[in-house]
Structure formats: C-alpha cells, structure tokens
C-alpha atoms as a PDB file:
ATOM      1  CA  UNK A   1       5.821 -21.786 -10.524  1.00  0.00           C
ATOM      2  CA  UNK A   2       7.360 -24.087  -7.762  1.00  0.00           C
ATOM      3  CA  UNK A   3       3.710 -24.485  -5.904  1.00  0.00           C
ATOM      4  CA  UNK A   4       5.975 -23.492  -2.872  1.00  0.00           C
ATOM      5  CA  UNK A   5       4.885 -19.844  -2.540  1.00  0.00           C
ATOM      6  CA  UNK A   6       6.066 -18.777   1.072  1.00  0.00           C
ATOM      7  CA  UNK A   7       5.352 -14.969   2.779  1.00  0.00           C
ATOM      8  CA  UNK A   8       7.232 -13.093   4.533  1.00  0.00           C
ATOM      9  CA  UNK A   9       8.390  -9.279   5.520  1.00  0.00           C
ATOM     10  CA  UNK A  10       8.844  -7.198   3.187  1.00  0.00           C
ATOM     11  CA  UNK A  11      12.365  -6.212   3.678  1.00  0.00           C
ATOM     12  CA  UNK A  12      14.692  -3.160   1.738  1.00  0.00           C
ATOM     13  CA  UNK A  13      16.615  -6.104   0.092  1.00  0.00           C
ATOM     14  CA  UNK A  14      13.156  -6.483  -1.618  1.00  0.00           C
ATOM     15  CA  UNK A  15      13.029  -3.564  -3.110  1.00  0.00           C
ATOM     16  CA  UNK A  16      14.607  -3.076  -6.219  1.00  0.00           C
ATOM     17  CA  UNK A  17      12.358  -5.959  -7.628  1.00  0.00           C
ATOM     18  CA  UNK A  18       9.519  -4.608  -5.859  1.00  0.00           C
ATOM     19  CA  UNK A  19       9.832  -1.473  -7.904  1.00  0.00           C
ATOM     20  CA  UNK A  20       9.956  -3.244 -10.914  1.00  0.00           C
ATOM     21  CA  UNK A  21       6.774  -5.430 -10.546  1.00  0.00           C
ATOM     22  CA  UNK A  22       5.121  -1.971  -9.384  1.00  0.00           C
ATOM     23  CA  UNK A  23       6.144  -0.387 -12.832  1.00  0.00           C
ATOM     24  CA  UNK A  24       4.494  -3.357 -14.869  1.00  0.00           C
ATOM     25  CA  UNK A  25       1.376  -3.587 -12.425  1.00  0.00           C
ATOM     26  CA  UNK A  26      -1.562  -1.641 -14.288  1.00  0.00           C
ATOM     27  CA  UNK A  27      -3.044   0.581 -12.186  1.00  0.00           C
ATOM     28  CA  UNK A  28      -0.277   0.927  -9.548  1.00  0.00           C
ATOM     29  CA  UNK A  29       1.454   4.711  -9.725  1.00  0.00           C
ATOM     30  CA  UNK A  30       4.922   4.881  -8.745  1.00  0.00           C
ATOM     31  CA  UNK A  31       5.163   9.128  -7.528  1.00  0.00           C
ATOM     32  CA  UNK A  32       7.224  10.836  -4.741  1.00  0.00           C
ATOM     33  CA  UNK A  33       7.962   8.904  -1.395  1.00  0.00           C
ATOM     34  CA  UNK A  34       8.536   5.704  -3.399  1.00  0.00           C
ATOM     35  CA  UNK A  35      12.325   6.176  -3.561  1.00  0.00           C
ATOM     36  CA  UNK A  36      14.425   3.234  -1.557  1.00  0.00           C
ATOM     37  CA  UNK A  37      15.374   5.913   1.154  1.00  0.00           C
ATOM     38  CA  UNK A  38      11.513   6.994   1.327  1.00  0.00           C
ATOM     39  CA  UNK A  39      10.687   3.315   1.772  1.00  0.00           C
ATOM     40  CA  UNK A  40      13.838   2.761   4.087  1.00  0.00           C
ATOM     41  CA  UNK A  41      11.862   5.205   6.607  1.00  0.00           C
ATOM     42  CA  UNK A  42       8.976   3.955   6.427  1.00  0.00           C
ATOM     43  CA  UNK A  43       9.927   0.499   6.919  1.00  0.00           C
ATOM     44  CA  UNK A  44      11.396   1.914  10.256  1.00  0.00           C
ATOM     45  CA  UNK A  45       8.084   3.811  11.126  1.00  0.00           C
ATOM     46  CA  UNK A  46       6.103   0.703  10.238  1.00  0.00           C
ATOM     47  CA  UNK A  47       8.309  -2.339  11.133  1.00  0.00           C
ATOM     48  CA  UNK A  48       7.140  -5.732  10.780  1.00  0.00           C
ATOM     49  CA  UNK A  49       3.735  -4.755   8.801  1.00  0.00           C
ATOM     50  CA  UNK A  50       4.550  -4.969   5.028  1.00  0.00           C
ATOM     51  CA  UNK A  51       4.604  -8.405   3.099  1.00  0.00           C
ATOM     52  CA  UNK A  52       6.092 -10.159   0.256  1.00  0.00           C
ATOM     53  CA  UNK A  53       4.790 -13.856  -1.150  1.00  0.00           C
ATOM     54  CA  UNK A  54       8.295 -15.707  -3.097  1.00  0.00           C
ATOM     55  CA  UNK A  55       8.240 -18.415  -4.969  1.00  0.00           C
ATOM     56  CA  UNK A  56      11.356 -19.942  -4.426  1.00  0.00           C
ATOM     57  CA  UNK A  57      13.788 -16.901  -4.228  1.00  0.00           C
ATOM     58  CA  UNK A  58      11.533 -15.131  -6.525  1.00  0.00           C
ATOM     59  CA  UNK A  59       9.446 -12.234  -5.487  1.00  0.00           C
ATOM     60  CA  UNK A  60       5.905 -12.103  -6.664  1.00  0.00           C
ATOM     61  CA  UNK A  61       3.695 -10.303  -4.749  1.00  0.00           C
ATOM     62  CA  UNK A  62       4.376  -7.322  -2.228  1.00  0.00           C
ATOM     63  CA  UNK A  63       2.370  -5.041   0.019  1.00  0.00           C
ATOM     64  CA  UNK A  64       3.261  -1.871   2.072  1.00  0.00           C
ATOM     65  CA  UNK A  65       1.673  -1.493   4.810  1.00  0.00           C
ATOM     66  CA  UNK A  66       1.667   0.972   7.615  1.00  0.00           C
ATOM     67  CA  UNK A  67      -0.688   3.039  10.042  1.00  0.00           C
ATOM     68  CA  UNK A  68      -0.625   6.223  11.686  1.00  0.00           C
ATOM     69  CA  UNK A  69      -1.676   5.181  15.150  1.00  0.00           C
ATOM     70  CA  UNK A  70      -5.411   5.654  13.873  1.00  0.00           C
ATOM     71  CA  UNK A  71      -6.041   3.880  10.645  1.00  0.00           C
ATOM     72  CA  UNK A  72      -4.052   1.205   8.915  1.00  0.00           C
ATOM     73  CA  UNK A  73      -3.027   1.889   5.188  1.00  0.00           C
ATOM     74  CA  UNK A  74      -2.271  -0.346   2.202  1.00  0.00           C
ATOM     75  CA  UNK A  75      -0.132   0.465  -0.035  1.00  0.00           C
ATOM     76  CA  UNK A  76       1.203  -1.159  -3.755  1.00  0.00           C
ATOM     77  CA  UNK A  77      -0.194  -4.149  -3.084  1.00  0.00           C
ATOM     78  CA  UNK A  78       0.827  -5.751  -6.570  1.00  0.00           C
ATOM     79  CA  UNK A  79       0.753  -9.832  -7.998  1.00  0.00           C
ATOM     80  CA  UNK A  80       3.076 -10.767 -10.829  1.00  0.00           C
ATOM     81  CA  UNK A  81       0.550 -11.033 -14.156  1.00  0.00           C
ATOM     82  CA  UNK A  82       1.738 -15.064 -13.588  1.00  0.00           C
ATOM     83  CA  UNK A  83       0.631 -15.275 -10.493  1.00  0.00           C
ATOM     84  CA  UNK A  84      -3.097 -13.591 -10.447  1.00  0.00           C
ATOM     85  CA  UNK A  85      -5.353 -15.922  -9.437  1.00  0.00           C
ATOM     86  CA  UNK A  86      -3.733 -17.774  -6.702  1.00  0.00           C
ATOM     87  CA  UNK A  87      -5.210 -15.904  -3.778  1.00  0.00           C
ATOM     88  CA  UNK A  88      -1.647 -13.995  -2.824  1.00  0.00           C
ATOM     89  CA  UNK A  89      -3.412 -10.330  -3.077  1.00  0.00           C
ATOM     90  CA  UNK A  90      -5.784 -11.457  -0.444  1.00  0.00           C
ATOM     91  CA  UNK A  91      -3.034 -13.437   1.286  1.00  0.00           C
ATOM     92  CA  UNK A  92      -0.851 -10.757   1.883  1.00  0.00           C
ATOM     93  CA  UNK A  93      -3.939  -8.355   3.122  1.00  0.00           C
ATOM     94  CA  UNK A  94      -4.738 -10.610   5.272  1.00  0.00           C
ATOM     95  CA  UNK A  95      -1.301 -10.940   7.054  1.00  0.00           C
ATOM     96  CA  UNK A  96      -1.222  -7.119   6.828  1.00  0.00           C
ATOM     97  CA  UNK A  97      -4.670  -6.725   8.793  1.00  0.00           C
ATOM     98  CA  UNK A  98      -3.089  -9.776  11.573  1.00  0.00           C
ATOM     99  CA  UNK A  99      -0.217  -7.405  12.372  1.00  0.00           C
ATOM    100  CA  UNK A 100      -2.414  -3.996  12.462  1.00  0.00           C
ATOM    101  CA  UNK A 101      -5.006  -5.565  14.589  1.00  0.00           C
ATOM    102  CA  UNK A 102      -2.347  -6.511  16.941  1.00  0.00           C
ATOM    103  CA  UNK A 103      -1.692  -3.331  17.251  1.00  0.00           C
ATOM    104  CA  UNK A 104      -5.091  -2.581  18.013  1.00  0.00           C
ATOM    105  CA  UNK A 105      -5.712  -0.518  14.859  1.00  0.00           C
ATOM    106  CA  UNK A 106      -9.337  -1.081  13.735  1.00  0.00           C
ATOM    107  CA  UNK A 107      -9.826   0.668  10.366  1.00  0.00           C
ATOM    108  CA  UNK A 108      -7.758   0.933   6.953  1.00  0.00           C
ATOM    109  CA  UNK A 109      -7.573   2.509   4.117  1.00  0.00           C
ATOM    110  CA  UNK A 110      -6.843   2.519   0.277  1.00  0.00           C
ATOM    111  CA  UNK A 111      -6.515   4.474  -2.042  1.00  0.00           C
ATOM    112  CA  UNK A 112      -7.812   3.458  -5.475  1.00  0.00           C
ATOM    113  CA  UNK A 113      -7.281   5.344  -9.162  1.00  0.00           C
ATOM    114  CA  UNK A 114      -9.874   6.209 -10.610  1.00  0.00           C
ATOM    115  CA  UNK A 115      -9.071   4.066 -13.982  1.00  0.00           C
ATOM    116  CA  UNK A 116      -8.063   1.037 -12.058  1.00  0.00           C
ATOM    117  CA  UNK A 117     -11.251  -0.899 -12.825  1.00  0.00           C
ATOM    118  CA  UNK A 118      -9.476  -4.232 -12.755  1.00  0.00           C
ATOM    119  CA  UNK A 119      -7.683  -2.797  -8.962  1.00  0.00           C
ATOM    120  CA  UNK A 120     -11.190  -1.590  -7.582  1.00  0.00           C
ATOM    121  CA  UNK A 121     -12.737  -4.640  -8.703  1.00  0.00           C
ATOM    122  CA  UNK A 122     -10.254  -6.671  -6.548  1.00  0.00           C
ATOM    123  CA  UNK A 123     -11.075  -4.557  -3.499  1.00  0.00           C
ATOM    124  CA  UNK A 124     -14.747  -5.131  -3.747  1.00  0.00           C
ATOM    125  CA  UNK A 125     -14.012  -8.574  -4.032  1.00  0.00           C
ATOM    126  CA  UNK A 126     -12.292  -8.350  -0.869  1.00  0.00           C
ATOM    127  CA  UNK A 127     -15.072  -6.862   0.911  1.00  0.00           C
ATOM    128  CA  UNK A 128     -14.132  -3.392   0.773  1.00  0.00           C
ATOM    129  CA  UNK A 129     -16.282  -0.381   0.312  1.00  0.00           C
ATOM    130  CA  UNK A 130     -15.847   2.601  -1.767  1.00  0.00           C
ATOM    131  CA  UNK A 131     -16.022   5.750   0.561  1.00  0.00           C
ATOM    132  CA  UNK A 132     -18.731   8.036  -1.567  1.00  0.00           C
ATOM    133  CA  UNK A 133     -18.334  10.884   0.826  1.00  0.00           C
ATOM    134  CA  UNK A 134     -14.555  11.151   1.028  1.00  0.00           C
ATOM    135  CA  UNK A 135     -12.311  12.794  -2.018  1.00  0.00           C
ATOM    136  CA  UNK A 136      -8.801  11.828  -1.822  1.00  0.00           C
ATOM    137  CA  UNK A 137      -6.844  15.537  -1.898  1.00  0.00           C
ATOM    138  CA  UNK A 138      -2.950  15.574  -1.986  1.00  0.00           C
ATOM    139  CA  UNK A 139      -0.322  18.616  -1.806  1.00  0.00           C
ATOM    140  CA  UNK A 140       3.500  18.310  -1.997  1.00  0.00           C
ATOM    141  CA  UNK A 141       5.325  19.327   1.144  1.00  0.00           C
ATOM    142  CA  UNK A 142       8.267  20.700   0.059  1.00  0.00           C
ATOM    143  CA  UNK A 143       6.821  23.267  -2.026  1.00  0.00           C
ATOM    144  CA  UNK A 144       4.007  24.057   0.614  1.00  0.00           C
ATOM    145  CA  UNK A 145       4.092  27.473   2.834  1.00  0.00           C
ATOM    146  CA  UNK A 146       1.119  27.984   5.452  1.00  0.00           C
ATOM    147  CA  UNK A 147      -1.645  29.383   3.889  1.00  0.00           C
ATOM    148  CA  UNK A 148      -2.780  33.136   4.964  1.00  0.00           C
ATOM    149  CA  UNK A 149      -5.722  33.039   6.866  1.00  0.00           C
ATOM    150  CA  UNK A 150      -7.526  36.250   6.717  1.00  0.00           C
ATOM    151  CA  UNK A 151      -8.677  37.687  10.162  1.00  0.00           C
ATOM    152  CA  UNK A 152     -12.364  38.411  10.678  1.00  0.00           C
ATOM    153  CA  UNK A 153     -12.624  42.414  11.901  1.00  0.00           C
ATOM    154  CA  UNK A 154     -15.501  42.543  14.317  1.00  0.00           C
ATOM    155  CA  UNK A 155     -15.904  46.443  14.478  1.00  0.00           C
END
C-alpha cells in the first residue's frame, strides 16, 4: 500500500480488473448484464456516477452506480481483501450519493444476498436499512413474452 489511495470515475479501461476483484469478492454475484458491452451502456446511461479508489495505478475498490430518474442504485461495490478497513467502501458511497443528489435523486437502493452476512453487515454499518416489506423478484428479458391476462366476462 502506497498510503496514496486517490478516487476517481470508474471508467471501461477499469474493467477487466474490476471483474476480477468482483470474482474474488465474497458475496458479490457476477450474472447477466455484467459483460464489458453491458457495462459500456450503462456507463453511457449513467455517466459520471460510478467510482474507483487506486492506489498508485492499482485498482482497489470500485462501485457502479446509476439511477433511473427515481431512485439511485449501487451496484458491486467491492474492496480488495488488502484494503478492508480503510474506509474506501464508504468512500466511494459517499462520492456516489454527491453525484446522485446533484441530480436531485433522493433515495437508493441495494440489493443484498441473502448469505452475504459480512456484505449486509457493512450496509448496516453504513446506516442503511433492510426493506422487510419488499422481496427482490427478477425475470430474464430475452426469454420473456407478455403474460395472458384473462378477461373478466360480466354477463
């Protein structure tokens, strides 16, 4: 560690190496729409908001971050197992919540595996809340037709 740990955006250059501290992060699932291309568009929809901490020329932390005009939403934030306890996680939430609220979003979310103890224990360190009355629900897109909605006869 060079004690010279500098943020900045997250750019596409980032993320091969992003990937790879995202595969050795417990708790962090790498699933469909984390391809480069995926994360080339939504760099584009979401410019300026995601973050990386370097050390040197070595990245050690990262965060996605985007909104959809409503809600903010984190995503991957992940620290390098060397680097866990230097305040970069919160660091890098914090810069992500600066550039949302400039754009006068008010609310974000995360979403949190269930066997990430170590993840959700982070996030109520941060201040966060677990949402008891909200179940995340997910269906791929591609394979998705409309459903049939059965009409009501009222004779």
């Amino acid at each position: 560690m060079s004690g010279r740990i500098r943020t900045r955006e997250f750019l596409i250059s980032d993320y091969e190496v992003a990937a790879e501290l995202w595969k050795r992060v417990e708790g962090i699932e790498i699933a469909e729409g984390d391809d480069k291309e995926s994360v080339v568009q939504f760099l584009k929809r979401n410019p300026g908001l995601s973050r990386t901490a370097v050390d040197g020329s070595k990245v050690v932390a990262v965060s996605l971050c985007g909104h959809d005009g409503r809600r903010g939403h984190i995503y991957h934030l992940a620290v390098d197992p060397k680097y866990r306890g230097l305040g970069l996680g919160r660091r890098l939430v914090e810069e992500c919540f600066d550039r949302l609220r400039k754009l006068g979003i008010q609310r974000a979310i995360i979403l949190v595996a269930n066997d990430n103890s170590r993840g959700r224990e982070f996030w109520q360190r941060c201040g966060w809340e677990e949402l008891p009355a909200a179940m995340a629900m997910g269906k791929d897109v591609a394979a998705a037709k409309a459903p049939r909605i059965a009409r009501r006869s009222d004779s």
